[in-house]
Structures are given as C-alpha cells and as structure tokens.
Protein backbone atom coordinates (compact mmCIF):
# COMPACT_ATOMS: atom_id res chain seq x y z
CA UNK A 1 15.38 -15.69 -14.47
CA UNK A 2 12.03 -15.36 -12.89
CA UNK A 3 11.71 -12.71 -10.25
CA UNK A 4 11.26 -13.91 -6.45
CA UNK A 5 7.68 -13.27 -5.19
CA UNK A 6 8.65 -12.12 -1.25
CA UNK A 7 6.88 -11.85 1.72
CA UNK A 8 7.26 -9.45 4.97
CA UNK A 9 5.41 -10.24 7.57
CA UNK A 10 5.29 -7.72 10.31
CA UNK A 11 4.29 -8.22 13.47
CA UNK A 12 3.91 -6.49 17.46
CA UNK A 13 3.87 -9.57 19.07
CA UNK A 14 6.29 -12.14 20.01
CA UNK A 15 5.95 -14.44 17.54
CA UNK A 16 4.12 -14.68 13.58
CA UNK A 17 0.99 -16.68 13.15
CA UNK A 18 2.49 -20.17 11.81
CA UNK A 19 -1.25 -20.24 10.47
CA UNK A 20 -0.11 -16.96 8.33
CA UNK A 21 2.94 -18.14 7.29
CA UNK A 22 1.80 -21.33 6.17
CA UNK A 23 -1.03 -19.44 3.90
CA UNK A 24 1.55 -17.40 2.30
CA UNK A 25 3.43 -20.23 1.33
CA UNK A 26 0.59 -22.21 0.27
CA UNK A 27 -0.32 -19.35 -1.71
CA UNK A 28 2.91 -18.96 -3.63
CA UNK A 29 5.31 -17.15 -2.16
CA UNK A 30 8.62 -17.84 -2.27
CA UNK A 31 10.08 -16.87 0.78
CA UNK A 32 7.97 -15.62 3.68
CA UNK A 33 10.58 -13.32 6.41
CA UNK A 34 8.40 -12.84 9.35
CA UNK A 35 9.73 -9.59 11.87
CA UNK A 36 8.49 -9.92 15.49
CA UNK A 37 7.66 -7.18 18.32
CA UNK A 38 7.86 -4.60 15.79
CA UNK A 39 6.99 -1.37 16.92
CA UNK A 40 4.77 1.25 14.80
CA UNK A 41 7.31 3.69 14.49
CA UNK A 42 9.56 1.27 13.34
CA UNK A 43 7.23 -0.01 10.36
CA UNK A 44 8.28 2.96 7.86
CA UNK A 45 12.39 2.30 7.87
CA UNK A 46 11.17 -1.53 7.18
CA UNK A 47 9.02 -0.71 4.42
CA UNK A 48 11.43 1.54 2.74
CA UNK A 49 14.50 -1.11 3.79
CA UNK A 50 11.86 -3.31 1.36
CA UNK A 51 11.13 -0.87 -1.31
CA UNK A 52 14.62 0.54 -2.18
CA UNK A 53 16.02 -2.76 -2.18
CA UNK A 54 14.84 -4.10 -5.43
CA UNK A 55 14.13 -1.60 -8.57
CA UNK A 56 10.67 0.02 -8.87
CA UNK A 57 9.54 -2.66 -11.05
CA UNK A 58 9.72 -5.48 -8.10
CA UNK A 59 7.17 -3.77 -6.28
CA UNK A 60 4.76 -6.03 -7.67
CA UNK A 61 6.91 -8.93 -6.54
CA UNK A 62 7.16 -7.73 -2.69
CA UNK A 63 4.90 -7.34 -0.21
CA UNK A 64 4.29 -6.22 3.70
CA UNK A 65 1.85 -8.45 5.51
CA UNK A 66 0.66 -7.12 8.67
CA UNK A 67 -0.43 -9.32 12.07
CA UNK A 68 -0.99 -9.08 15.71
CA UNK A 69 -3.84 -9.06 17.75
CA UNK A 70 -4.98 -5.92 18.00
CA UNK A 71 -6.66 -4.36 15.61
CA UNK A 72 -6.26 -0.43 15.90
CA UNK A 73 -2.95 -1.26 16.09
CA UNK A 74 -2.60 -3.27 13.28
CA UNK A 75 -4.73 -0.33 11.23
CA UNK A 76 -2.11 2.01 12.08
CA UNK A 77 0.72 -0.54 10.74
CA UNK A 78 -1.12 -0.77 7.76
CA UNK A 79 -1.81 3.34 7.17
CA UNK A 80 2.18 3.50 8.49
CA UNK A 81 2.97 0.97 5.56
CA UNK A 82 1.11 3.01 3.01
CA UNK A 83 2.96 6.08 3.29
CA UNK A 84 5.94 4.53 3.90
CA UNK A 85 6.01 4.51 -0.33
CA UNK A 86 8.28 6.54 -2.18
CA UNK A 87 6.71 6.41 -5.89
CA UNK A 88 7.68 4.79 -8.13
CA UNK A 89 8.65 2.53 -5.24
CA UNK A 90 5.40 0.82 -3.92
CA UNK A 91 4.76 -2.34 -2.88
CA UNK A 92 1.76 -4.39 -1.77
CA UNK A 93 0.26 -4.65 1.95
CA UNK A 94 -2.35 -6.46 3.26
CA UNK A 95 -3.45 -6.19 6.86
CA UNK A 96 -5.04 -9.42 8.50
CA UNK A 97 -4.36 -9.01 12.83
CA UNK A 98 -5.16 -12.58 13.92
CA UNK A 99 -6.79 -13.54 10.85
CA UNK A 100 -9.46 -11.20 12.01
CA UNK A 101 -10.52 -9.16 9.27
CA UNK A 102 -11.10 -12.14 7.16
CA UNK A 103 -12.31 -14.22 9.62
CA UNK A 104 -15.27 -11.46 10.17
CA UNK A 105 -15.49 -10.91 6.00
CA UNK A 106 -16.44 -14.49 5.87
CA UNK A 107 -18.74 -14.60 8.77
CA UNK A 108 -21.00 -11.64 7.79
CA UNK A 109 -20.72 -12.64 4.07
CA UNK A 110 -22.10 -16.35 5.44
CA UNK A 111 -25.14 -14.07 7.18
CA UNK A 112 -25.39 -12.38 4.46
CA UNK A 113 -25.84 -14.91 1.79
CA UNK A 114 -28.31 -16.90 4.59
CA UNK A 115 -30.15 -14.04 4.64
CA UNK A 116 -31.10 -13.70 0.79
CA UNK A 117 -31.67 -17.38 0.70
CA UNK A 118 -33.60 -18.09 3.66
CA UNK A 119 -35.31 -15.16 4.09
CA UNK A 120 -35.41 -13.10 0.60
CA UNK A 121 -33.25 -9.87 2.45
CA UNK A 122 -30.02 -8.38 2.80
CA UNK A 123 -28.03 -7.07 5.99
CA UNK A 124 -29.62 -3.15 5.84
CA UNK A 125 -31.67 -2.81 8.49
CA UNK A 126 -31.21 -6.06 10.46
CA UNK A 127 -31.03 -6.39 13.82
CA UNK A 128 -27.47 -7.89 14.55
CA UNK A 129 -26.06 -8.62 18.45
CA UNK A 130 -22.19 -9.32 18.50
CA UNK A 131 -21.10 -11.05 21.39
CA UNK A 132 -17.56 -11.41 21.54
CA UNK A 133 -17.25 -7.86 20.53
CA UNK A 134 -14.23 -6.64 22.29
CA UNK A 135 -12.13 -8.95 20.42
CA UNK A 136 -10.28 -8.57 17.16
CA UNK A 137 -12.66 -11.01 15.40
CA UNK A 138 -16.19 -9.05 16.96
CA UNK A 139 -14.73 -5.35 16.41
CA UNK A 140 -14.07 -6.38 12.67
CA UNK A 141 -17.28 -7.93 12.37
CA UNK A 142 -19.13 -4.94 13.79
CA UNK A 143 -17.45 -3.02 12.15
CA UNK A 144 -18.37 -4.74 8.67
CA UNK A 145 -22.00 -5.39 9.41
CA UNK A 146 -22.65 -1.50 10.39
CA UNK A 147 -20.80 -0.19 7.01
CA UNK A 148 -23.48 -2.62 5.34
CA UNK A 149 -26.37 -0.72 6.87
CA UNK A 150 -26.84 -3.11 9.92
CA UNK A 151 -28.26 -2.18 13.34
CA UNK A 152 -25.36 -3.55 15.11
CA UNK A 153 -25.30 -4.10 18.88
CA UNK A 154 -22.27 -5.16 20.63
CA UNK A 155 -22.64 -7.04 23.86
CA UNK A 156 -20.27 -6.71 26.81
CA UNK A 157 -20.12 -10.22 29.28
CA UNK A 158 -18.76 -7.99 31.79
CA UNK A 159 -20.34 -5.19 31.89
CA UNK A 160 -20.29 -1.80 29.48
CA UNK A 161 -16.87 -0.06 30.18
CA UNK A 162 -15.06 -2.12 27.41
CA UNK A 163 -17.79 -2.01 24.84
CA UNK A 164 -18.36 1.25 25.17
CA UNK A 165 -14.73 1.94 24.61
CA UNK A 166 -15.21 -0.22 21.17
CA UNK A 167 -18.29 1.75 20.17
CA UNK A 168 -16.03 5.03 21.03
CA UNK A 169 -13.32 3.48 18.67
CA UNK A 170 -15.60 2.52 16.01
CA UNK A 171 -17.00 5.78 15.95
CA UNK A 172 -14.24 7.24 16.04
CA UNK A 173 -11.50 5.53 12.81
CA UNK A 174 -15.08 5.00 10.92
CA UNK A 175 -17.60 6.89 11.46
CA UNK A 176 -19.80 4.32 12.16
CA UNK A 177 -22.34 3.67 15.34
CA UNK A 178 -23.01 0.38 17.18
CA UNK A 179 -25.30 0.10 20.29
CA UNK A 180 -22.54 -0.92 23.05
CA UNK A 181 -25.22 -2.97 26.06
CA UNK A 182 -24.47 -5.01 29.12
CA UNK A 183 -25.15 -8.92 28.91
CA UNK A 184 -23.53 -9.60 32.00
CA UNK A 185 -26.37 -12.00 33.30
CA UNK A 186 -28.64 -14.44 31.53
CA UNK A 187 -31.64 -12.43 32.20
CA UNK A 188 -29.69 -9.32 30.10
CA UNK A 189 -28.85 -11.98 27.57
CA UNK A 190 -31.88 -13.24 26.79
CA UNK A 191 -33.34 -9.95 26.18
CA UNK A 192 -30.82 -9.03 23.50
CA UNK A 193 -31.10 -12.42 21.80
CA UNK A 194 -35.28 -12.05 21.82
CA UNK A 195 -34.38 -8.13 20.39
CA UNK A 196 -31.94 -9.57 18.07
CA UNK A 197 -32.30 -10.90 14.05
CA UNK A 198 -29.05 -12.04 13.85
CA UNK A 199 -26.61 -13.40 16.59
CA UNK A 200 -22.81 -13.77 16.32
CA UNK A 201 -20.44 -15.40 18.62
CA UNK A 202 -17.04 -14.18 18.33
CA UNK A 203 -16.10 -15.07 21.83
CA UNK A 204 -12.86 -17.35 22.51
CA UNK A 205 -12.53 -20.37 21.81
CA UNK A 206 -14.23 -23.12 24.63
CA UNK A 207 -16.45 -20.25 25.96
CA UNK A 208 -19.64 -20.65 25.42
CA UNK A 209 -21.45 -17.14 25.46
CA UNK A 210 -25.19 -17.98 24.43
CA UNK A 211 -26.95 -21.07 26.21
CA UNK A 212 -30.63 -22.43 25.59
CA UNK A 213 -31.78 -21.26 27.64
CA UNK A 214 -30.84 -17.24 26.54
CA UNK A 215 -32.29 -18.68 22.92
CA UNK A 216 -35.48 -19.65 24.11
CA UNK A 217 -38.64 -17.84 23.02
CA UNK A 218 -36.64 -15.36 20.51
CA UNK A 219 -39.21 -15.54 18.04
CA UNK A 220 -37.50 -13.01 15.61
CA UNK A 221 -33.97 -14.24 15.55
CA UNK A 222 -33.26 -15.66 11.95
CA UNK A 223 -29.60 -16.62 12.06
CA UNK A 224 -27.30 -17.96 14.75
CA UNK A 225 -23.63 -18.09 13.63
CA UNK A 226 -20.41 -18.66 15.67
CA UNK A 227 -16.61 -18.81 15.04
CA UNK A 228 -15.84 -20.96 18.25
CA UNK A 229 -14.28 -24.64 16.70
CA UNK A 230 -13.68 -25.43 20.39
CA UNK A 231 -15.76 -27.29 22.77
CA UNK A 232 -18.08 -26.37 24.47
CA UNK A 233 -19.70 -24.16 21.09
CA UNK A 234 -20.32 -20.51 21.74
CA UNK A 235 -23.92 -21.00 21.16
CA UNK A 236 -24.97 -24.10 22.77
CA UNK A 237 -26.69 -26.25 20.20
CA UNK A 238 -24.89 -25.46 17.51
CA UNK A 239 -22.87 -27.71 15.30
CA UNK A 240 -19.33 -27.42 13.97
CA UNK A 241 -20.31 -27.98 10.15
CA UNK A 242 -24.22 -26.24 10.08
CA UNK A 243 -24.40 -24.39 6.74
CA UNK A 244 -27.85 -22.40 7.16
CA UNK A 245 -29.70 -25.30 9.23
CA UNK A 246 -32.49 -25.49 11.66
CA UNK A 247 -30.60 -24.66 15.02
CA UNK A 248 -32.70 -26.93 18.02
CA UNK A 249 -34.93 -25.25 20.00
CA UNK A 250 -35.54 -21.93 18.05
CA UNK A 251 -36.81 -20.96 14.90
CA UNK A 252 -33.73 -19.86 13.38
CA UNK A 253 -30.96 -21.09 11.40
CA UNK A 254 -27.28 -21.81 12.54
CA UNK A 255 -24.14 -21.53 10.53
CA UNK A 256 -21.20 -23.14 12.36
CA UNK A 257 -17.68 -22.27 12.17
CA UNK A 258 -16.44 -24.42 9.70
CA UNK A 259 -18.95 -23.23 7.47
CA UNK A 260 -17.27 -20.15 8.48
CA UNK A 261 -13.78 -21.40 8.74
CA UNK A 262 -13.91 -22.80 4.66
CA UNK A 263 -14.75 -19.36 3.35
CA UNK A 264 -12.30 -17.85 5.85
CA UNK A 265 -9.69 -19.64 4.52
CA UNK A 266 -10.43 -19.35 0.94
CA UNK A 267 -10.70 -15.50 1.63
CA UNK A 268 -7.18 -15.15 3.39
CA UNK A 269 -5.73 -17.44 0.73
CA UNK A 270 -7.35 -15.75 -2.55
CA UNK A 271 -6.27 -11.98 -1.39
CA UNK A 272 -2.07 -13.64 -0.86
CA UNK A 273 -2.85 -14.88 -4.41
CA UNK A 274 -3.99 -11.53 -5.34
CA UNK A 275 -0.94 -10.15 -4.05
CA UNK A 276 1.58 -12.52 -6.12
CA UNK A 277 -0.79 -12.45 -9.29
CA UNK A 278 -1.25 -9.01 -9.30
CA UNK A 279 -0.33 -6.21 -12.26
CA UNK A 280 -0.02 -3.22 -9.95
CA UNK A 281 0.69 -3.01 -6.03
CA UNK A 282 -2.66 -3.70 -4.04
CA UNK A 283 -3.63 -2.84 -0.18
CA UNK A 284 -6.03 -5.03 1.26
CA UNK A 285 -8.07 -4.99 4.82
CA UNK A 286 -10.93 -5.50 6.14
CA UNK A 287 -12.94 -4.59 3.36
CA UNK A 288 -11.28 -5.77 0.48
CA UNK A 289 -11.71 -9.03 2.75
CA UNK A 290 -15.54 -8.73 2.46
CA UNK A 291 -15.44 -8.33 -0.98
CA UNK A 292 -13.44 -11.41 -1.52
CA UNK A 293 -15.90 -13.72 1.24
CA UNK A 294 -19.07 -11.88 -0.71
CA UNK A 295 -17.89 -14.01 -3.45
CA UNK A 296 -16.83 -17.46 -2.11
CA UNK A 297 -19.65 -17.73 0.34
CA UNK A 298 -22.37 -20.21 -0.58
C-alpha cells in the first residue's frame, strides 16, 4: 500500500492561507493538517511529534510548511524546523510567509529575464527602488535583488524609521545592504523614480504608490513592475496582464502582476511538487524560490 504524502502547515496567525492549502492539494498531497497561532518555541515538539511518528524512511513522505505574515518570523520557524531533526529522522520544510518569498522569486526573476531581453543585461549593478518595502512581499524582494548584485533602494511612504529598521534587518540575517530613503511626498518620489532603473511596487493591494506624474521625465528607468491585482494599480498606468510592454508616458517597460502572478504560482506549486516527488528531504525558501521562478519566467 502506497505511503501517504502529508502535509503540516504551521502557522502564527489565526488562520492558514486557504490559497496555501489549496496549492498543496493541487500539488498532490494527500492530506494537508494546517496548525494555527503557533508559537516559535512550540515549532520543535511539532516537528519531532511529525518525525517520530512514522519510521525514518517516511521522511520523504512528510513535510512542515511554514506561513504567516511576517517574515523574520517565519525565518526563525523555518531554522527552528531544521534542527528540530533527529537523523535519520528528517523531513522536508519549505518556508513561504504569505506567499512572499515566491511571490518576490517570481517578480525579480520577471525583471530579470526583461532585462536580458530588452536591454541585453542582468540585475548586477542596476539601479532598483522597492516601494512597498516594509512588507513581506518588498523585504523578500530586496532581499533577492541585493544577493543578485543589485543596488537596491527601499522606499519608505511614511517616512524612514520603518525602512531603516528593514535595512537594519537585512543587514543584519544576510549580510546584505539596501539604501533605506524617504518618499513620503511626490516631490521625494519622483526623484527616486528619475534615480531609479528598475521600479517595484509591492505595496497593498488598491494602493497605488507611483502616479504619472512621479514617472514623468525618468529617462533611465527601464522596467516598471507591480504585484498589486487590485484597483487602482500600484503604478498608475500599468496593466494587469503587461508582459515586458511599453508602459504610457515613459520610456520603460511594465510587467503587471499577472505576468507576475502566473510564474508565482507555477513557482509555489513546482517546489510542493518537489517536496512529494522528491528522493531525499529538501528545505526550500526564498532562494530555492528564485531558482525555481529563474526557470519558469518567460
């Protein structure tokens, strides 16, 4: 009899993503047991309630998926998780807080790709402003963009206290700098988009954080890209479906979020199939994400 291919999803807030669970399922597992307000201390006596609880040879069959919405947090649930394993018992966990870290793997790897075929380069070196940046989506993405060799800016709508508490963060779990600035007012805005190669919105959904006006006269910007589905878009003049297309009133190109959204999905999807399909016990975050999107995106 075939073994069972299970699924623990662990998460600090009140309730899973039923966007998470319904991936997992999708995917191929056959049950999906999702744990709510979990603490971090608690993660290690669920893990090893997991591990002990089928012989060493299930732990290819089991796996700890980790949510939330915060993403230090949900880094520390995932670290927690890994040394939570007693070898030979090991099972797979893969970290996604909001669908954030492949969310931001597919938006980069969009840029990316845009990048070599629009304008014959790659990510080191380019001028990138986040905006949105104090959200799981915009850490991950800075976060992803600097390890590839990006100047990365992060942009704070109210100010610099927060972003500069993100920068501190980044710095801090990877070693990595980004430029935290205040776009509190158009004016501030519009420099950093004229300054900027790249712009990403990462902002929530219905906010719209860059407006023509901000856009206009940015003669270096190359790529526009935003994750916002919801009206009004976070970049005004972009559209839901542009894949690499003139965006109005600049020089640059867009790439909307469901451009974004299809590798996304395709990203979060392929790394639970990874899970079930795989030989060995796998750990997968944020980077492991971009690896995935690098491939899918088009």
């Amino acid at each position: 009899m075939a073994r069972k291919h299970i699924l623990h999803m662990l998460t600090p807030l009140r309730q899973m993503s039923p966007f998470d669970v319904n991936m997992a399922l999708d995917a191929g597992f056959d049950a999906v047991v999702p744990y709510v307000d979990v603490k971090l201390a608690e993660v290690t006596g669920l893990v090893q309630d997991a591990i002990f609880s089928r012989p060493p040879d299930a732990g290819i069959d089991t796996g700890i998926f980790i949510a939330g919405k915060d993403v230090s947090l949900s880094l520390d649930m995932f670290d927690a998780a890994k040394k939570a394993m007693v070898p030979p018992f090991q099972i797979s966990v893969f970290a996604d807080p909001a669908g954030s870290f492949t969310t931001a793997a597919a938006m980069v790897a969009k840029v990316e790709k845009a990048l070599q075929k629009k304008f014959e380069r790659g990510l080191e070196g380019t001028r990138i402003a986040i905006f949105g940046a104090t959200g799981v989506v915009g850490f991950c993405t800075a976060v992803i963009a600097a390890k590839e060799g990006a100047k990365v800016t992060i942009v704070g709508h109210d100010g610099t206290e927060r972003v500069n508490k993100v920068a501190a963060e980044i710095k801090k779990r990877f070693g990595t700098t980004v430029n935290p600035v205040d776009g509190s007012s158009t004016a501030k805005r519009k420099k950093i988009v004229a300054a900027s190669e790249v712009i990403l919105a990462a902002a929530k959904a219905g906010v719209q954080v860059i407006s023509k006006v901000e856009l206009a006269g940015a003669d270096a910007l190359l790529i526009a890209a935003d994750v916002n589905a919801v009206p009004p878009a976070g970049i005004e003049g972009l559209t839901v479906h542009a894949n690499a297309e003139p965006l109005e009133t600049t020089k640059a190109v867009g790439i909307g979020p469901l451009a974004i959204g299809n590798v996304k999905y395709k990203t979060e999807f392929g790394l639970f199939k990874k899970m079930i399909e795989s030989e060995k016990t796998v750990t997968f975050d944020f980077q492991d994400a971009f690896s995935l999107a690098r491939e899918i995106a088009k």
